[in-house]
Each structure stands twice: as structure tokens, then as C-alpha cells.
PDB file of N, CA and C in Angstrom:
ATOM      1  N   UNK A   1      44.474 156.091 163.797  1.00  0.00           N
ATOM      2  CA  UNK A   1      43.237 155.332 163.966  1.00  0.00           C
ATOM      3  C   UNK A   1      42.118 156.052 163.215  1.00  0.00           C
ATOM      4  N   UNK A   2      41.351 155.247 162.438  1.00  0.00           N
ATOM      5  CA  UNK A   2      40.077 155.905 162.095  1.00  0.00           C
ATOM      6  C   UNK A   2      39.137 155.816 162.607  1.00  0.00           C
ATOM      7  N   UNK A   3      38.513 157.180 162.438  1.00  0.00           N
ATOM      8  CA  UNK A   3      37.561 157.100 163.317  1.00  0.00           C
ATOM      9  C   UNK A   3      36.090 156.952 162.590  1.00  0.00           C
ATOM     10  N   UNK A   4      35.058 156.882 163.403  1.00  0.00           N
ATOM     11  CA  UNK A   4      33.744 156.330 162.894  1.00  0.00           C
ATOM     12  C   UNK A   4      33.225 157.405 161.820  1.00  0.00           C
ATOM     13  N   UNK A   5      33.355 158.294 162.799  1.00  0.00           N
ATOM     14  CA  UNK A   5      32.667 159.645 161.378  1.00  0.00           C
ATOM     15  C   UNK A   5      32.959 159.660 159.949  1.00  0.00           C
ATOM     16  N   UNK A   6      33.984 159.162 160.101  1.00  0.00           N
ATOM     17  CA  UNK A   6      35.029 158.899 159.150  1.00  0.00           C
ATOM     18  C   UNK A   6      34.472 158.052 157.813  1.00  0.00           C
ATOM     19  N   UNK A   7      34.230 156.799 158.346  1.00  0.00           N
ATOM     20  CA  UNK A   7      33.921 155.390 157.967  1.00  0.00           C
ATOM     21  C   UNK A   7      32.388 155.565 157.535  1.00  0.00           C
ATOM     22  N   UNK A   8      31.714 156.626 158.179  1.00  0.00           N
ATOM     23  CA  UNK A   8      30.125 156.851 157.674  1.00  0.00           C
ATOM     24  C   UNK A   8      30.224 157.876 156.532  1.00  0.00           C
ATOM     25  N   UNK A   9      31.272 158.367 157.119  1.00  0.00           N
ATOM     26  CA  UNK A   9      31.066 159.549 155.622  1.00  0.00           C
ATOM     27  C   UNK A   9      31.390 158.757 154.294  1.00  0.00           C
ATOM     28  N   UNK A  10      32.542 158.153 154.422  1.00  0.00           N
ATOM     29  CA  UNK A  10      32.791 157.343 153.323  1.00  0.00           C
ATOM     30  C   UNK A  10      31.965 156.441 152.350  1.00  0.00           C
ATOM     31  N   UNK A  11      31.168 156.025 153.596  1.00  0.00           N
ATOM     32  CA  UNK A  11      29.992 155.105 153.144  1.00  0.00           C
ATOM     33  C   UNK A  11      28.683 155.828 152.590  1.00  0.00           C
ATOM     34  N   UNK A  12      28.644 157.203 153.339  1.00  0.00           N
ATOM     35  CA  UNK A  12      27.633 157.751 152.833  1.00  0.00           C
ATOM     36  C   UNK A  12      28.236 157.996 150.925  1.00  0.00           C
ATOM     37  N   UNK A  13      28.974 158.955 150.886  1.00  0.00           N
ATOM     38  CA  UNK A  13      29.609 159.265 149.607  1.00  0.00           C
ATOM     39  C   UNK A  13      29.680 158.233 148.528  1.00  0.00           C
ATOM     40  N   UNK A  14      30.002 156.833 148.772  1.00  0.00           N
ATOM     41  CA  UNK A  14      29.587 155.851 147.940  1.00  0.00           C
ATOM     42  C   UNK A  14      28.463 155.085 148.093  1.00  0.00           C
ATOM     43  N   UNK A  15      27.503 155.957 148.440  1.00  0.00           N
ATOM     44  CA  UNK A  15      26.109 155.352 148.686  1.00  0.00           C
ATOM     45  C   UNK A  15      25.240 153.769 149.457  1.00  0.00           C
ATOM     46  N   UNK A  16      26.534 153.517 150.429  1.00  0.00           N
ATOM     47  CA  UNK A  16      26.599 152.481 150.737  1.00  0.00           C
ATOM     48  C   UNK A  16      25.688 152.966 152.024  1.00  0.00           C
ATOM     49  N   UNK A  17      24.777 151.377 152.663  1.00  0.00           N
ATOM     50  CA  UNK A  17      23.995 151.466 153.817  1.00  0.00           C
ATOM     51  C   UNK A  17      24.794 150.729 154.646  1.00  0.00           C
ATOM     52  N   UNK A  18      25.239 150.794 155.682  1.00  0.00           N
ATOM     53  CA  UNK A  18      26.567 150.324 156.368  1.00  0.00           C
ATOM     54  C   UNK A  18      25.580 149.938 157.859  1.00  0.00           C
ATOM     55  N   UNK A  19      25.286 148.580 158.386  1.00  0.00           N
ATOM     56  CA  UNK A  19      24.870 148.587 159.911  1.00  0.00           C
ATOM     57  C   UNK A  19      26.030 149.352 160.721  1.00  0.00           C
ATOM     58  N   UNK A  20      25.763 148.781 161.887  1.00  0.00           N
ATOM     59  CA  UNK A  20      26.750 149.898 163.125  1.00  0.00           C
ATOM     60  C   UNK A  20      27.596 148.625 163.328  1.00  0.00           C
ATOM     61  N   UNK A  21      27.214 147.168 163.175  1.00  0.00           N
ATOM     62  CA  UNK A  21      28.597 146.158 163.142  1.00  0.00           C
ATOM     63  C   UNK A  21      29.227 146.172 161.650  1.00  0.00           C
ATOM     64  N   UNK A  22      29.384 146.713 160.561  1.00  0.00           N
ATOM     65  CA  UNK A  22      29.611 146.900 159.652  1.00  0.00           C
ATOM     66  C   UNK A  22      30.357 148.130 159.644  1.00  0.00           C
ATOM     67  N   UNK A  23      30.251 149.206 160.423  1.00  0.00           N
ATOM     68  CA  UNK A  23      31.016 150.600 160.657  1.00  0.00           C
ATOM     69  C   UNK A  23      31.934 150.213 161.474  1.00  0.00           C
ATOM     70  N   UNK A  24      31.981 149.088 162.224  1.00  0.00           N
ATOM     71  CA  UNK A  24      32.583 148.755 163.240  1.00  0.00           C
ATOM     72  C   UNK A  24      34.055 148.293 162.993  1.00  0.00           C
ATOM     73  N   UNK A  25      33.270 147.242 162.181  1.00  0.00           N
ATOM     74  CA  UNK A  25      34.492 146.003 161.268  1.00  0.00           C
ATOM     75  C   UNK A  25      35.133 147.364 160.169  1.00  0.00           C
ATOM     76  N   UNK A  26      34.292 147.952 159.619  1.00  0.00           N
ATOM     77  CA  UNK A  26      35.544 148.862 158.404  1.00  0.00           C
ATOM     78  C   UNK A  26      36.270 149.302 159.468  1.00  0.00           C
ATOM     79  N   UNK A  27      35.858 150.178 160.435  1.00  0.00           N
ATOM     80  CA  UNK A  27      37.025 151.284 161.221  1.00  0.00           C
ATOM     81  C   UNK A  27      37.920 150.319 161.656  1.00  0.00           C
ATOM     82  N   UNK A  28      38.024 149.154 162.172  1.00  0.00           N
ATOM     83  CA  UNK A  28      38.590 148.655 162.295  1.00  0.00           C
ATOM     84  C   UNK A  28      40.192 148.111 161.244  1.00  0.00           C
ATOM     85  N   UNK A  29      38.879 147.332 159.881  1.00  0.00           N
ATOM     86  CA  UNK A  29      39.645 147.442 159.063  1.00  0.00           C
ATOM     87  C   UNK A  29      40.736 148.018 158.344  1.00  0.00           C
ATOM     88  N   UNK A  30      40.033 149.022 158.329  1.00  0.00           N
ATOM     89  CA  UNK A  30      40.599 150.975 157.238  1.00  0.00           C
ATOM     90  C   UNK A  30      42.266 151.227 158.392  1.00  0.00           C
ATOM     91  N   UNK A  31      41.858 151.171 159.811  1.00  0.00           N
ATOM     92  CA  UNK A  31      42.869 151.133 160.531  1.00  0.00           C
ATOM     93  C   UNK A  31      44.284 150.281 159.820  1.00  0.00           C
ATOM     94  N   UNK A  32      43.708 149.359 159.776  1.00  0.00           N
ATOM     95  CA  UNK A  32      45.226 148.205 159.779  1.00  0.00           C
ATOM     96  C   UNK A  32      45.551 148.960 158.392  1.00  0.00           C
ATOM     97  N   UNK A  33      45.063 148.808 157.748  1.00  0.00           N
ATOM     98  CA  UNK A  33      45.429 149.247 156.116  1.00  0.00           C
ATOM     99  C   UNK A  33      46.310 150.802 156.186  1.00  0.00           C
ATOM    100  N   UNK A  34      45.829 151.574 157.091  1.00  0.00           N
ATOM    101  CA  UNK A  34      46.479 152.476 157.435  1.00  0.00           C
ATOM    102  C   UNK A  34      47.558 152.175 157.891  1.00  0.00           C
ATOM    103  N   UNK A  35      47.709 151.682 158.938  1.00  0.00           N
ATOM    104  CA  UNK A  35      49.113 151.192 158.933  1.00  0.00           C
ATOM    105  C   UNK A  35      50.022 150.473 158.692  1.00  0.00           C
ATOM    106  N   UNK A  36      49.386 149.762 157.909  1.00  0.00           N
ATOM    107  CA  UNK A  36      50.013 149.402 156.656  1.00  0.00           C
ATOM    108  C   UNK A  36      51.294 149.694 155.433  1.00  0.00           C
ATOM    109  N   UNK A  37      50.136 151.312 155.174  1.00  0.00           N
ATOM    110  CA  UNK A  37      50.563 151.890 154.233  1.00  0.00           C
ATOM    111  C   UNK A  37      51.782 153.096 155.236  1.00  0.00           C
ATOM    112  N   UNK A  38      51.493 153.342 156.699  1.00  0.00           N
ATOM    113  CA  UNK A  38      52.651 153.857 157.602  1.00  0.00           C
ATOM    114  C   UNK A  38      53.950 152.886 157.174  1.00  0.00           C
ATOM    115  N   UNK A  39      53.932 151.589 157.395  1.00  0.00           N
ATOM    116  CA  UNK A  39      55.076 151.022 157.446  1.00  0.00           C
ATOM    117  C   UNK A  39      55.925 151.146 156.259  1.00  0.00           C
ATOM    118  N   UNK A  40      55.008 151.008 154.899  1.00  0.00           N
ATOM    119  CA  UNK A  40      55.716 151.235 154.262  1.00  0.00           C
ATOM    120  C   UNK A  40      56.279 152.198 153.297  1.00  0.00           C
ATOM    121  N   UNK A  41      55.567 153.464 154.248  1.00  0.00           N
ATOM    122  CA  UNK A  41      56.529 154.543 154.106  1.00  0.00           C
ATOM    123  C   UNK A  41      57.728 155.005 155.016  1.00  0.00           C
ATOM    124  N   UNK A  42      58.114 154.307 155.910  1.00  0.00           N
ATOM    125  CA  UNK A  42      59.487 154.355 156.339  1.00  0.00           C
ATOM    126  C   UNK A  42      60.655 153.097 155.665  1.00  0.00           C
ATOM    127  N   UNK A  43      59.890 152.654 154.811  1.00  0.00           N
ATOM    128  CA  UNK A  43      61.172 152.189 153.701  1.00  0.00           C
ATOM    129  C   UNK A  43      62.475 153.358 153.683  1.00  0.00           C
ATOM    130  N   UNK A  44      63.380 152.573 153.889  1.00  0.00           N
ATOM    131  CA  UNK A  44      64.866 153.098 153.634  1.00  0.00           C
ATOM    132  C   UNK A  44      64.619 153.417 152.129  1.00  0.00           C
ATOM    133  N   UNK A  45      65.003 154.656 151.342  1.00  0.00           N
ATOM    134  CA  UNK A  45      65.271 154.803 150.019  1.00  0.00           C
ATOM    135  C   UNK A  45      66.084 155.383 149.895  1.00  0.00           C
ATOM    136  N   UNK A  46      67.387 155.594 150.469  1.00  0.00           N
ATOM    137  CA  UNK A  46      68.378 156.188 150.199  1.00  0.00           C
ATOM    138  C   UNK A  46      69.398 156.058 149.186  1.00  0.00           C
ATOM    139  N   UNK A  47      69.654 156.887 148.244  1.00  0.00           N
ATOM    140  CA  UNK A  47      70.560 156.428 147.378  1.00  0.00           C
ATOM    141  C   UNK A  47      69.793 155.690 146.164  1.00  0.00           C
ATOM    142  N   UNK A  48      68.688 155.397 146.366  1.00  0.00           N
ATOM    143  CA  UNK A  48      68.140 154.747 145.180  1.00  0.00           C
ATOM    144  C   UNK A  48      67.122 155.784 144.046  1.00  0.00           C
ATOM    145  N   UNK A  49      67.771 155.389 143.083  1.00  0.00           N
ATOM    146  CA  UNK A  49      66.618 156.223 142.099  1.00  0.00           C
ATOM    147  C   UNK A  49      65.032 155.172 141.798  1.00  0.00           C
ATOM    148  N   UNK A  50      63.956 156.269 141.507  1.00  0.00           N
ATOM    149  CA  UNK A  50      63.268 155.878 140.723  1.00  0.00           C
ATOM    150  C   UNK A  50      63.096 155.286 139.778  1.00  0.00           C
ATOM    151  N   UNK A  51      62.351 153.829 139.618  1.00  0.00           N
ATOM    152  CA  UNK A  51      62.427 153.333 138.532  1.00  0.00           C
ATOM    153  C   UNK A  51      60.741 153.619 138.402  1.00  0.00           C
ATOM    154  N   UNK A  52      60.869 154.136 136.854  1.00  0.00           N
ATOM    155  CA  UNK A  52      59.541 154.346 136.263  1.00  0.00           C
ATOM    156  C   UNK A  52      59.181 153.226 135.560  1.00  0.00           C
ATOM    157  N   UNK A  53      60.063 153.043 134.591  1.00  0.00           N
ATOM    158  CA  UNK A  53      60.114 151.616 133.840  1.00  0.00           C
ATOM    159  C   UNK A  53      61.324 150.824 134.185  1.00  0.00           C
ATOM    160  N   UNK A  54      60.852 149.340 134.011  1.00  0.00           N
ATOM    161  CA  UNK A  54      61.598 148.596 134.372  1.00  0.00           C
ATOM    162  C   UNK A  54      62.356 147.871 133.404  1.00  0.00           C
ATOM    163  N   UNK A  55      62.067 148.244 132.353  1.00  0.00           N
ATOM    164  CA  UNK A  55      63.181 147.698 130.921  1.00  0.00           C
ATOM    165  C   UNK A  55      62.906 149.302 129.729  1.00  0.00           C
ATOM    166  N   UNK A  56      64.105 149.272 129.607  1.00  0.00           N
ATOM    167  CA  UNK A  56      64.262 150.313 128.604  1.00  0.00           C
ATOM    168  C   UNK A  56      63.345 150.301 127.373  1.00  0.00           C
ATOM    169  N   UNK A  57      62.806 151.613 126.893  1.00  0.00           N
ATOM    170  CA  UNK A  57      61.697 151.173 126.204  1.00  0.00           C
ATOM    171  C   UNK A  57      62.254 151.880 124.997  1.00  0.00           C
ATOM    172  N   UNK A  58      62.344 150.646 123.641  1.00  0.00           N
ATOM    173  CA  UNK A  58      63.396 150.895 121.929  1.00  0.00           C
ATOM    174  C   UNK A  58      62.140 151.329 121.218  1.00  0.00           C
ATOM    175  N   UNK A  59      62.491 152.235 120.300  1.00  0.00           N
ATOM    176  CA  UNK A  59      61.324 152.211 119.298  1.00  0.00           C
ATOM    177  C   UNK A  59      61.856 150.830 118.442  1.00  0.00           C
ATOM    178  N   UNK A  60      59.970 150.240 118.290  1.00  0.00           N
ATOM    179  CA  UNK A  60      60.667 148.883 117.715  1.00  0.00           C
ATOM    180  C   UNK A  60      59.690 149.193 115.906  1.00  0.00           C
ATOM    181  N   UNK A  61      59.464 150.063 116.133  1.00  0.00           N
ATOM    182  CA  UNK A  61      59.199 150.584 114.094  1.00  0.00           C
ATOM    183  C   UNK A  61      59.900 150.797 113.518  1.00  0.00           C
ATOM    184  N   UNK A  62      60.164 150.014 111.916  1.00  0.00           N
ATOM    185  CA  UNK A  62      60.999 150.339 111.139  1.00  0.00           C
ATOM    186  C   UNK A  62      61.062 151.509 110.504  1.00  0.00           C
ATOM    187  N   UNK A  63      62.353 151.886 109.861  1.00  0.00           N
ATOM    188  CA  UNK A  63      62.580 153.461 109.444  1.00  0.00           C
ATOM    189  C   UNK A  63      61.656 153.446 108.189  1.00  0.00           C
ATOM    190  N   UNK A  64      60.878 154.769 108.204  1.00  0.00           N
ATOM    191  CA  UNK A  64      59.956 154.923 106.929  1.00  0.00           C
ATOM    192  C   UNK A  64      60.280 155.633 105.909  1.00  0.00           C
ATOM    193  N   UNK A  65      60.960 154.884 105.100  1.00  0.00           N
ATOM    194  CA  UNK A  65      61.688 154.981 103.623  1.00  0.00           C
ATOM    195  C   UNK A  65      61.072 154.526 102.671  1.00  0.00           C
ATOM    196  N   UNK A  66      61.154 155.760 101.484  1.00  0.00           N
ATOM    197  CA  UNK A  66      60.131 155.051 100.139  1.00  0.00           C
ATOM    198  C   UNK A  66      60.648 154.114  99.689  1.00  0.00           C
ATOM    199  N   UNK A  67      59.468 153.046  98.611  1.00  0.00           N
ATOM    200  CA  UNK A  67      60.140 151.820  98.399  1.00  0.00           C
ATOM    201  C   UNK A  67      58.928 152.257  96.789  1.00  0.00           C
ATOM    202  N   UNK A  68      59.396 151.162  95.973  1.00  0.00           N
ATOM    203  CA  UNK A  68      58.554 151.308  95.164  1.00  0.00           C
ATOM    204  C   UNK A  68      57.105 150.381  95.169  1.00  0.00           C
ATOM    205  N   UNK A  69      56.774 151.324  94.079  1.00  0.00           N
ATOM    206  CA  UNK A  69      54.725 150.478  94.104  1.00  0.00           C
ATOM    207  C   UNK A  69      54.682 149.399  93.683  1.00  0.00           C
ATOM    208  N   UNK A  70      53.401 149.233  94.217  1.00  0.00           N
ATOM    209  CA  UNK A  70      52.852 147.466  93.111  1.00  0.00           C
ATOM    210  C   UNK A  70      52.346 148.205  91.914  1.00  0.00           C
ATOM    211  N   UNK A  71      52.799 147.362  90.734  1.00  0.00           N
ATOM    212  CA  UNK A  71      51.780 147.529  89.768  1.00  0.00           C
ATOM    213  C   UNK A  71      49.829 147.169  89.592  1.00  0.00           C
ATOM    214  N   UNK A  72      49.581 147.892  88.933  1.00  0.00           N
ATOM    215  CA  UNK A  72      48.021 147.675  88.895  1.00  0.00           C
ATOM    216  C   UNK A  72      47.616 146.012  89.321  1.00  0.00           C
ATOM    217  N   UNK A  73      48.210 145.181  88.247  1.00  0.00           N
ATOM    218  CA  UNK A  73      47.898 143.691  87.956  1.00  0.00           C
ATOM    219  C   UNK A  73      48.412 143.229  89.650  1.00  0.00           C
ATOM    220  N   UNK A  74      49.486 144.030  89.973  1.00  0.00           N
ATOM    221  CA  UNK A  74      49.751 143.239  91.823  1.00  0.00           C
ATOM    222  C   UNK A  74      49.367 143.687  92.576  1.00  0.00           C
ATOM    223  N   UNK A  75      48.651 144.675  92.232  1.00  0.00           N
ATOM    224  CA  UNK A  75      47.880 145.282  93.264  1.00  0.00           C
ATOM    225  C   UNK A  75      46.564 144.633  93.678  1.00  0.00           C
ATOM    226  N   UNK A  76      46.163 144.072  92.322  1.00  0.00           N
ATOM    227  CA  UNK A  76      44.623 143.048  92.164  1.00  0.00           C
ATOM    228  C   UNK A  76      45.017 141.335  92.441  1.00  0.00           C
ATOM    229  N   UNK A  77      45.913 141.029  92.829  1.00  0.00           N
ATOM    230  CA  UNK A  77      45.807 139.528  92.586  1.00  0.00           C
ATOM    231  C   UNK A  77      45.117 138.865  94.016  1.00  0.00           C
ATOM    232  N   UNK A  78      45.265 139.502  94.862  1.00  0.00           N
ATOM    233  CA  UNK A  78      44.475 138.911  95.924  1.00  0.00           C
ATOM    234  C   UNK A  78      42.933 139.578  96.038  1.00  0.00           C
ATOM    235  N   UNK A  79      42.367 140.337  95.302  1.00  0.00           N
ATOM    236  CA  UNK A  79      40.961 140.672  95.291  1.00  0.00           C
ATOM    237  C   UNK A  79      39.996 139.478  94.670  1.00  0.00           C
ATOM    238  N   UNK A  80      39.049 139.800  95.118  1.00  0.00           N
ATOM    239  CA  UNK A  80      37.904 138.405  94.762  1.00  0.00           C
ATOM    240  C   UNK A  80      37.046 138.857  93.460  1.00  0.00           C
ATOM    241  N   UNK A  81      37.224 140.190  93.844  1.00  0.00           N
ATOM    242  CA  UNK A  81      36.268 140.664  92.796  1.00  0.00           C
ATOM    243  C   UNK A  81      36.769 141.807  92.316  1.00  0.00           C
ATOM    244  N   UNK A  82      37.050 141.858  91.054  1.00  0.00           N
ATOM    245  CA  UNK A  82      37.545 142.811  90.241  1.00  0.00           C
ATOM    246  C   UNK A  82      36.878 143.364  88.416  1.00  0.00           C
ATOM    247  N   UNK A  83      36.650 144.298  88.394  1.00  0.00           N
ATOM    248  CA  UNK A  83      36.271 144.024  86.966  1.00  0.00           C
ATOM    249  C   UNK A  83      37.252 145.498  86.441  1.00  0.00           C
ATOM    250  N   UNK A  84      37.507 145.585  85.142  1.00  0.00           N
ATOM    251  CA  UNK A  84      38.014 146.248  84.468  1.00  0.00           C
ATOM    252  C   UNK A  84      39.356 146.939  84.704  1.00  0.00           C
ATOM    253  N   UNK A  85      40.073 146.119  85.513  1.00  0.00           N
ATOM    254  CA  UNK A  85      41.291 146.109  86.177  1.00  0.00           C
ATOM    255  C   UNK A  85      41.225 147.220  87.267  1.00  0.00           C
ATOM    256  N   UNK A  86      40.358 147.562  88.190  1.00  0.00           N
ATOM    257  CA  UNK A  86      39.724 147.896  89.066  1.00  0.00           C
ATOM    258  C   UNK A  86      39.245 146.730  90.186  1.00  0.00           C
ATOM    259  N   UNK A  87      39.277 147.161  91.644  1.00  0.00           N
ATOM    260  CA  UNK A  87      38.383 146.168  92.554  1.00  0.00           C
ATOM    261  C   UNK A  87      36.804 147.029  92.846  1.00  0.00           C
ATOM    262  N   UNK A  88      36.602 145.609  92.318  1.00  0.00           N
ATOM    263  CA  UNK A  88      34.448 145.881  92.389  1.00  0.00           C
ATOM    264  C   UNK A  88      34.153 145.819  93.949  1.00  0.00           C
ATOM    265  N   UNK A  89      33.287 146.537  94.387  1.00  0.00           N
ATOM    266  CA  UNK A  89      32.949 146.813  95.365  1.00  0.00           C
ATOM    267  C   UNK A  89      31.369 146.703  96.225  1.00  0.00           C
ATOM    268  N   UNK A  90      30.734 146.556  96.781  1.00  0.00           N
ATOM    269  CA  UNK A  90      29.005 146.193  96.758  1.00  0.00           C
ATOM    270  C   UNK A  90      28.963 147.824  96.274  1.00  0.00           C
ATOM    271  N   UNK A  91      27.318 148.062  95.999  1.00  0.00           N
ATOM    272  CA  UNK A  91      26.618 149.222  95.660  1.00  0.00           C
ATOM    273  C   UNK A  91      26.461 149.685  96.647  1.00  0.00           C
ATOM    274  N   UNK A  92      26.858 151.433  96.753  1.00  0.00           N
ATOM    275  CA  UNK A  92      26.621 151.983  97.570  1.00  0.00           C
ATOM    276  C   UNK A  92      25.435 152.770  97.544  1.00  0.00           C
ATOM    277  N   UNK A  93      24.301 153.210  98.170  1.00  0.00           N
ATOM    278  CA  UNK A  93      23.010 153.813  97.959  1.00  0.00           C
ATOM    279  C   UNK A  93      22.707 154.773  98.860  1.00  0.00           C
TER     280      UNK A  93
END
């Protein structure tokens, strides 16, 4: 069971202004949730492992092997703006 001191400190620490029917209803509250979290730590787990993940996790990146280059001219065909077989760029200042 929780108790009130409890429920004010809490409230104090997150800066909360709590009436005394408001301390009332959390202790109340905070209770059930407490036992709550009792019940379901007497879960049977016997024999069972941990699952951390629940599907096996593949590296899904391909292997990084050289390949060859684009040439200059394919390197430019999707630029908008190019001059002197170079990509033009705004002015930098």
C-alpha cells in the first residue's frame, strides 16, 4: 500500500500542487498499479528464455565492392547547370 507521504513527495518532486482529495485518489491509485505490477511478477517463467528481439535481425546492406566510375560526360547529364564540363554552382562570398 502506498502511503500518503509517499504520494506528496512525489508530487512535490514533479512540482505538482496536489489537493488532499487528489493525494487521496493517487494513493489510492499508485496502490492498484502496484499491484498490478505484483501480479505480474509471479508470472511462471520457467524454462523460457529471453526474447530481446522478436525476429532475427540480417544485415540487409549490400557487400561493398569496387565497381567502376562514371565518366565525366555521365557524371554531368543530370546537372542543370554545367559549364566547361564541370557543374556550376551559385557564388560563394
Amino acid at each position: 500500500m502506498v502511503e500518503r507521504e509517499v504520494v506528496e513527495r512525489v508530487a512535490r518532486i514533479a512540482r505538482l500542487s496536489l489537493t488532499a482529495e487528489e493525494v487521496k485518489r493517487f494513493t489510492k491509485d499508485l496502490s492498484s498499479v502496484l499491484e498490478a505490477f505484483d501480479s505480474i511478477g509471479e508470472a511462471k517463467t520457467d524454462g523460457v528464455e529471453p526474447a530481446f528481439q522478436p525476429f532475427d535481425i540480417k544485415d540487409v546492406v549490400r557487400e561493398d565492392a569496387p565497381a567502376g566510375c562514371l565518366s565525366q560526360q555521365e557524371a554531368l547529364i543530370n546537372a542543370e547547370q554545367k559549364e566547361g564540363g564541370f557543374i556550376k554552382g551559385p557564388k560563394a562570398v
